[in-house]
PDB file of N, CA and C in Angstrom:
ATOM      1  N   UNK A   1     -55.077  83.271 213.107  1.00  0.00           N
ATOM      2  CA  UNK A   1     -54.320  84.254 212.367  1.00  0.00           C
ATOM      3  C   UNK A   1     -54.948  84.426 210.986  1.00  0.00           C
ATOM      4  N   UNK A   2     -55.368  85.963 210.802  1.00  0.00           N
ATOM      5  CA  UNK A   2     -55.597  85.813 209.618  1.00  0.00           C
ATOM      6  C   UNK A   2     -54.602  85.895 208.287  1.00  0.00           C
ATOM      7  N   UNK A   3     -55.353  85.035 207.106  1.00  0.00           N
ATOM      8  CA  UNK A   3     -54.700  84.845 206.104  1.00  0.00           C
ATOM      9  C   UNK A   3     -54.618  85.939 205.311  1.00  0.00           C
ATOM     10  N   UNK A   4     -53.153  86.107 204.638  1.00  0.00           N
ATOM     11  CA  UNK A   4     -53.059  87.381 203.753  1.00  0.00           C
ATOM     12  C   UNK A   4     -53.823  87.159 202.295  1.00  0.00           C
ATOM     13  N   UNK A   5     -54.151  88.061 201.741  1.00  0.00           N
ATOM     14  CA  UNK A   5     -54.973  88.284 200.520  1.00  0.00           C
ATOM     15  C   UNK A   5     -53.919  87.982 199.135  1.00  0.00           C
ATOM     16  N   UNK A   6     -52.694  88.545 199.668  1.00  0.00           N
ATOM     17  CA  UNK A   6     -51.822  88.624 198.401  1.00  0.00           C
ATOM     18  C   UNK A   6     -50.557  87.738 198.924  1.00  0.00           C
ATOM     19  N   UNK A   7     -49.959  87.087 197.801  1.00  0.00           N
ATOM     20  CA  UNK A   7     -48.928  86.524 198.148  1.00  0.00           C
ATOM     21  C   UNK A   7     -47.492  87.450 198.063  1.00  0.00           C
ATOM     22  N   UNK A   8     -46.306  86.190 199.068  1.00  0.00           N
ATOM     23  CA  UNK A   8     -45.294  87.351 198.956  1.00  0.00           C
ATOM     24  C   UNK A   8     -44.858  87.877 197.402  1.00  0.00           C
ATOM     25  N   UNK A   9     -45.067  86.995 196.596  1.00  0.00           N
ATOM     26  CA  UNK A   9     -44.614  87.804 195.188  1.00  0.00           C
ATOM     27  C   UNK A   9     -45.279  88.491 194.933  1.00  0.00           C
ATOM     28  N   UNK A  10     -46.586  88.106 194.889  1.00  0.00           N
ATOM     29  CA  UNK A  10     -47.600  89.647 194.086  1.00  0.00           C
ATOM     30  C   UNK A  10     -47.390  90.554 195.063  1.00  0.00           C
ATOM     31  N   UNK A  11     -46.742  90.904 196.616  1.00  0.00           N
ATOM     32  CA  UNK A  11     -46.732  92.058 196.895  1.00  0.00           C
ATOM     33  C   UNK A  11     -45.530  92.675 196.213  1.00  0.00           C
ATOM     34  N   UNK A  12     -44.853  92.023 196.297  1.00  0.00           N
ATOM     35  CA  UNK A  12     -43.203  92.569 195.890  1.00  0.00           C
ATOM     36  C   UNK A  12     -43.746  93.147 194.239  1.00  0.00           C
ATOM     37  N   UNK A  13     -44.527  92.818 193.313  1.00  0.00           N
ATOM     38  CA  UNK A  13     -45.101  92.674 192.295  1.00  0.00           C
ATOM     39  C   UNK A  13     -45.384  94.393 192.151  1.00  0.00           C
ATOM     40  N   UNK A  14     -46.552  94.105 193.292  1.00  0.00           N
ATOM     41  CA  UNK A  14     -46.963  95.399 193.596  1.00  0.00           C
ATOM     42  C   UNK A  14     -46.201  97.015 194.083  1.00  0.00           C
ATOM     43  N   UNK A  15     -45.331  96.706 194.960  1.00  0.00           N
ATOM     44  CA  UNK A  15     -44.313  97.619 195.008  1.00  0.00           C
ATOM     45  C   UNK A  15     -43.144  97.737 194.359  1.00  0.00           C
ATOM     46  N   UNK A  16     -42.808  96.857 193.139  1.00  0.00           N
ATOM     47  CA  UNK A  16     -42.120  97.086 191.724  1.00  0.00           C
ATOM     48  C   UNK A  16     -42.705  97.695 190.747  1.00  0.00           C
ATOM     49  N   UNK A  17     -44.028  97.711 190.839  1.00  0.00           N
ATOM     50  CA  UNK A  17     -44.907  98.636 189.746  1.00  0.00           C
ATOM     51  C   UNK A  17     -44.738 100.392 190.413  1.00  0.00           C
ATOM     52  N   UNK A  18     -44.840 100.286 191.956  1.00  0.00           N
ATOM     53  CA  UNK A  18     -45.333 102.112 192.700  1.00  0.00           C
ATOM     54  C   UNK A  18     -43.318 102.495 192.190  1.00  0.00           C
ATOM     55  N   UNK A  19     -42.183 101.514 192.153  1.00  0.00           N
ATOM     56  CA  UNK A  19     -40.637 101.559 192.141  1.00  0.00           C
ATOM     57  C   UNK A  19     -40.845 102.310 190.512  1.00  0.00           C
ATOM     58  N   UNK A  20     -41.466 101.232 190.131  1.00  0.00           N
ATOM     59  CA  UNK A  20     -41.213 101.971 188.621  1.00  0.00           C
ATOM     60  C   UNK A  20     -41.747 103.377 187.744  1.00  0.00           C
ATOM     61  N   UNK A  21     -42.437 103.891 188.710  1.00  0.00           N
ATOM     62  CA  UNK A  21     -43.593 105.146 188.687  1.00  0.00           C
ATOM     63  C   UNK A  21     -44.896 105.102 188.704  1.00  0.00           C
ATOM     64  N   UNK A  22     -45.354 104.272 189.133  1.00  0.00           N
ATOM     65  CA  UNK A  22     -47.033 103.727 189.534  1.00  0.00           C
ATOM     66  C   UNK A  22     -47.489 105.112 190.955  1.00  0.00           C
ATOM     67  N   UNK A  23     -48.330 105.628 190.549  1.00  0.00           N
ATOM     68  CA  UNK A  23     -48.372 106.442 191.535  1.00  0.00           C
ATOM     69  C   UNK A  23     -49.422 105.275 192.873  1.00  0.00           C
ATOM     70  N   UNK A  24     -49.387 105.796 193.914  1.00  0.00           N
ATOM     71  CA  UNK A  24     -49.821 104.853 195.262  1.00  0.00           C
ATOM     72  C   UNK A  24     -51.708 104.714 194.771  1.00  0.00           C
ATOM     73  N   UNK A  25     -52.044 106.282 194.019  1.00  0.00           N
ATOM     74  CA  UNK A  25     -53.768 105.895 194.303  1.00  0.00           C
ATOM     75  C   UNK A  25     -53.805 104.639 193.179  1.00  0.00           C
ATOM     76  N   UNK A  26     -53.167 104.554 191.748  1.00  0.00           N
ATOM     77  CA  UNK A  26     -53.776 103.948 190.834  1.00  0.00           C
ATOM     78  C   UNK A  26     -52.905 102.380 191.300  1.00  0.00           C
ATOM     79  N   UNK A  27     -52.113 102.446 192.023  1.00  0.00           N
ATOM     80  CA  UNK A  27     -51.810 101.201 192.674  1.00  0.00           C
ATOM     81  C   UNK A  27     -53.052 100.819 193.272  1.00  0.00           C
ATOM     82  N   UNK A  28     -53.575 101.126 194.408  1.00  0.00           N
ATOM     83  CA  UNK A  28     -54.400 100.996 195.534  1.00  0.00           C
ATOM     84  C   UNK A  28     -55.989 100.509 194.297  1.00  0.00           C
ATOM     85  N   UNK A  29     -56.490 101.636 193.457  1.00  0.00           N
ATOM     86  CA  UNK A  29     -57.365 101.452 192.886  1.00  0.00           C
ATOM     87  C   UNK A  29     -57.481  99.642 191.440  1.00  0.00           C
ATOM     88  N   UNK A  30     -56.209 100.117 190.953  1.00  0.00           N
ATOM     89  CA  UNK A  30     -55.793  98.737 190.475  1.00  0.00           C
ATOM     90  C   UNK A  30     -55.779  97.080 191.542  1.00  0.00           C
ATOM     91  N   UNK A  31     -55.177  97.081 192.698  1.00  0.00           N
ATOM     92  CA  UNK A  31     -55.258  96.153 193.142  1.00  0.00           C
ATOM     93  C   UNK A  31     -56.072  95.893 194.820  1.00  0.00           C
ATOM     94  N   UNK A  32     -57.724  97.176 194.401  1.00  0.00           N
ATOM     95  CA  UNK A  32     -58.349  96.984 195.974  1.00  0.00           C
ATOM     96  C   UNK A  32     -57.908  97.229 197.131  1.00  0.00           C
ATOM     97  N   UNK A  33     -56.509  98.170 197.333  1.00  0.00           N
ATOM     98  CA  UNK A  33     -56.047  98.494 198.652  1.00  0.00           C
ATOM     99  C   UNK A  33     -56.343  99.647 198.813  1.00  0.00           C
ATOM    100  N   UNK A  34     -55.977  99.745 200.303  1.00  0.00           N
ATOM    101  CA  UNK A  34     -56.089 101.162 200.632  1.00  0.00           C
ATOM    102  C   UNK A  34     -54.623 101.611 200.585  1.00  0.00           C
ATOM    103  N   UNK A  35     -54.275 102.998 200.790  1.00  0.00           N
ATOM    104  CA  UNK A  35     -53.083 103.927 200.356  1.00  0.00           C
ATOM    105  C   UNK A  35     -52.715 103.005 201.925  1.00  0.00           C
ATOM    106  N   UNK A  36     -53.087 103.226 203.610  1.00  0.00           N
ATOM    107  CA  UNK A  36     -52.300 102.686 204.241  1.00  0.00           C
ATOM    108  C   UNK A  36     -51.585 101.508 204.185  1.00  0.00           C
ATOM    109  N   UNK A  37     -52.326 100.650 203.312  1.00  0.00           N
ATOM    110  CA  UNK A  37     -51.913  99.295 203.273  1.00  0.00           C
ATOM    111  C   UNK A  37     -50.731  99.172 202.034  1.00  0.00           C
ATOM    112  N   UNK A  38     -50.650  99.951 201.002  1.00  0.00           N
ATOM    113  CA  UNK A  38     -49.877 100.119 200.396  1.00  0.00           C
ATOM    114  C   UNK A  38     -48.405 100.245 201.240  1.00  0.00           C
ATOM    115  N   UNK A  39     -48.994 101.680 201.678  1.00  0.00           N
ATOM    116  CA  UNK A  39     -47.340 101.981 203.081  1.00  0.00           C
ATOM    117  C   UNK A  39     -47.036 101.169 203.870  1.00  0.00           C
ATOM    118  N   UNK A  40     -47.953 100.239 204.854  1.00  0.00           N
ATOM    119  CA  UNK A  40     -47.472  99.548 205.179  1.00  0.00           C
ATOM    120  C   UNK A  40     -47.187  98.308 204.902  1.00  0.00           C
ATOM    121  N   UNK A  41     -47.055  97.491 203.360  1.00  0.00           N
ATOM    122  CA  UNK A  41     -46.631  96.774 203.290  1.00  0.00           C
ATOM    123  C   UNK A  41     -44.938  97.331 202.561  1.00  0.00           C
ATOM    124  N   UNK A  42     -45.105  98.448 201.865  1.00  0.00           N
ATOM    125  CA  UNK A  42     -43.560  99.051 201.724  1.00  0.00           C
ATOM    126  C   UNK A  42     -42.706  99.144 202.484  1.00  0.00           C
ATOM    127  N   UNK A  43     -42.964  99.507 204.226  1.00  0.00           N
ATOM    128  CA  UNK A  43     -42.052  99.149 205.458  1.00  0.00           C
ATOM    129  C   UNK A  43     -42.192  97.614 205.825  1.00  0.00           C
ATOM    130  N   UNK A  44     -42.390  96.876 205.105  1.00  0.00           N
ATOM    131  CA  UNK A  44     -42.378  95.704 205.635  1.00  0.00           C
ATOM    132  C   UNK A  44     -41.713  94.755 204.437  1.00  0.00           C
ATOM    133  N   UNK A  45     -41.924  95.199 203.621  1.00  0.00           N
ATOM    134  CA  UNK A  45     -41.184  94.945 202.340  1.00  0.00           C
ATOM    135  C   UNK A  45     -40.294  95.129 201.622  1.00  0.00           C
ATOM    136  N   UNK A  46     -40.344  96.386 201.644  1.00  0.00           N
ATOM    137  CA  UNK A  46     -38.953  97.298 201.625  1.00  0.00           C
ATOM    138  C   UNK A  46     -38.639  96.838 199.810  1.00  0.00           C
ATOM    139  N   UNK A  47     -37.049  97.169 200.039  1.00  0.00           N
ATOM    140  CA  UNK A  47     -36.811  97.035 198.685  1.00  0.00           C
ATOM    141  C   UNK A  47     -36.321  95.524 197.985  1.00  0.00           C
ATOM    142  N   UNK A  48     -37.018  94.102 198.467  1.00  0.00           N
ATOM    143  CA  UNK A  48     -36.797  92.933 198.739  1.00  0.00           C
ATOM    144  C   UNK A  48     -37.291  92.339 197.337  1.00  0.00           C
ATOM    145  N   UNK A  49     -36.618  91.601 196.803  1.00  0.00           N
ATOM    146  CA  UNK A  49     -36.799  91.527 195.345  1.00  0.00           C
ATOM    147  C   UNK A  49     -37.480  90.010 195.418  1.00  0.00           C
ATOM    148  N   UNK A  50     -38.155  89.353 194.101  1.00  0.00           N
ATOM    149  CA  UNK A  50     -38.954  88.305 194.490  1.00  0.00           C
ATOM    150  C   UNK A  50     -38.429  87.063 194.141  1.00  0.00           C
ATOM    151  N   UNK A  51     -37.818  86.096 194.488  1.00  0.00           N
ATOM    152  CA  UNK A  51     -37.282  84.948 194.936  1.00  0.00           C
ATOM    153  C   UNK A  51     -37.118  84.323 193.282  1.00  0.00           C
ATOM    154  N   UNK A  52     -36.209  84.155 192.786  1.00  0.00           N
ATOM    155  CA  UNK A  52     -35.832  83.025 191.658  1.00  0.00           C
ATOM    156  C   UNK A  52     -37.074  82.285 191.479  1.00  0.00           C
ATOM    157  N   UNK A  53     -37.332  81.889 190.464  1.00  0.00           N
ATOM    158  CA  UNK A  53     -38.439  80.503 190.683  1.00  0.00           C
ATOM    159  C   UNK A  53     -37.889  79.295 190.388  1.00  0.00           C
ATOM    160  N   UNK A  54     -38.179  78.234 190.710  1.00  0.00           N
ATOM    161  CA  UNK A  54     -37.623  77.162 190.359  1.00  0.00           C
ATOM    162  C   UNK A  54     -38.170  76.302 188.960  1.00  0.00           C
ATOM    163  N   UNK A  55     -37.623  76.059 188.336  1.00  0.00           N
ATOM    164  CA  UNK A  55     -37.052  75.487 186.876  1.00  0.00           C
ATOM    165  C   UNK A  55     -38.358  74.484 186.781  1.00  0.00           C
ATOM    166  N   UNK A  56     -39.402  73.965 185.707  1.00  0.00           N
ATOM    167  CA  UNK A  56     -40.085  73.029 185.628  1.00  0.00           C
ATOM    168  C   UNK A  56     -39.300  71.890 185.687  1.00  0.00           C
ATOM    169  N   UNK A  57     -39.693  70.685 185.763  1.00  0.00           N
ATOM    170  CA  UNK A  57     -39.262  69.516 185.608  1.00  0.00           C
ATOM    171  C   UNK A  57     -38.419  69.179 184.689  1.00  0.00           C
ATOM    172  N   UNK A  58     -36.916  68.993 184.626  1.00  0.00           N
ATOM    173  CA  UNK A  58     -36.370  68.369 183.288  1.00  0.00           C
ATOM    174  C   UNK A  58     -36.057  69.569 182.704  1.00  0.00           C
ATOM    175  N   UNK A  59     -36.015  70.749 183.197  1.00  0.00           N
ATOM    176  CA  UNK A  59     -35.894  71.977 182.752  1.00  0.00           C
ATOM    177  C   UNK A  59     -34.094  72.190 183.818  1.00  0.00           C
ATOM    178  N   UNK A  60     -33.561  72.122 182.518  1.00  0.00           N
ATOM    179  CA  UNK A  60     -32.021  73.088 183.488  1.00  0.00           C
ATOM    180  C   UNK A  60     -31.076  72.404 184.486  1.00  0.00           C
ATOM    181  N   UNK A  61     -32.168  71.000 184.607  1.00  0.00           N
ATOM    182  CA  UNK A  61     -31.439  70.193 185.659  1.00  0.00           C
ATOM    183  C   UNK A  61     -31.159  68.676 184.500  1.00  0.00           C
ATOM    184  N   UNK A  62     -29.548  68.566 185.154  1.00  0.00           N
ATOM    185  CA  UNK A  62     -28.857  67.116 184.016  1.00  0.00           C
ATOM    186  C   UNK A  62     -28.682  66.230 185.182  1.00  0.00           C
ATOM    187  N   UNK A  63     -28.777  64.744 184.829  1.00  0.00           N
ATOM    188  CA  UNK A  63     -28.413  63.674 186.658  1.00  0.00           C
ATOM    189  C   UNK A  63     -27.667  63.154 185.653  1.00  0.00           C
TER     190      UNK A  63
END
């Protein structure tokens, strides 16, 4: 299986920039895709927002 190029955040990354008015070519030209691959990671991605991150060490957490 091949391995993806971008991770799930930098895609979500990527289709929060085309959300915010990024048009698809200067997306595609900015991050080496093609316009299909753009679309199809938008149906696959959809409008899926990118996961909390978790807190450094000793950060936010009391025992």
């Amino acid at each position: 299986m091949k391995r993806s190029r971008f991770t799930e955040d930098q895609i979500i990354g990527i289709l929060n920039e085309h959300e915010v008015g990024g048009s698809v070519a200067d997306l595609c030209r900015g991050h080496g895709v093609s316009d299909a691959t753009v679309i199809e990671l938008k149906a696959k991605y959809g409008r899926r927002q990118a996961p909390s991150r978790p807190r450094g060490p000793g950060r936010g957490r009391r025992l």
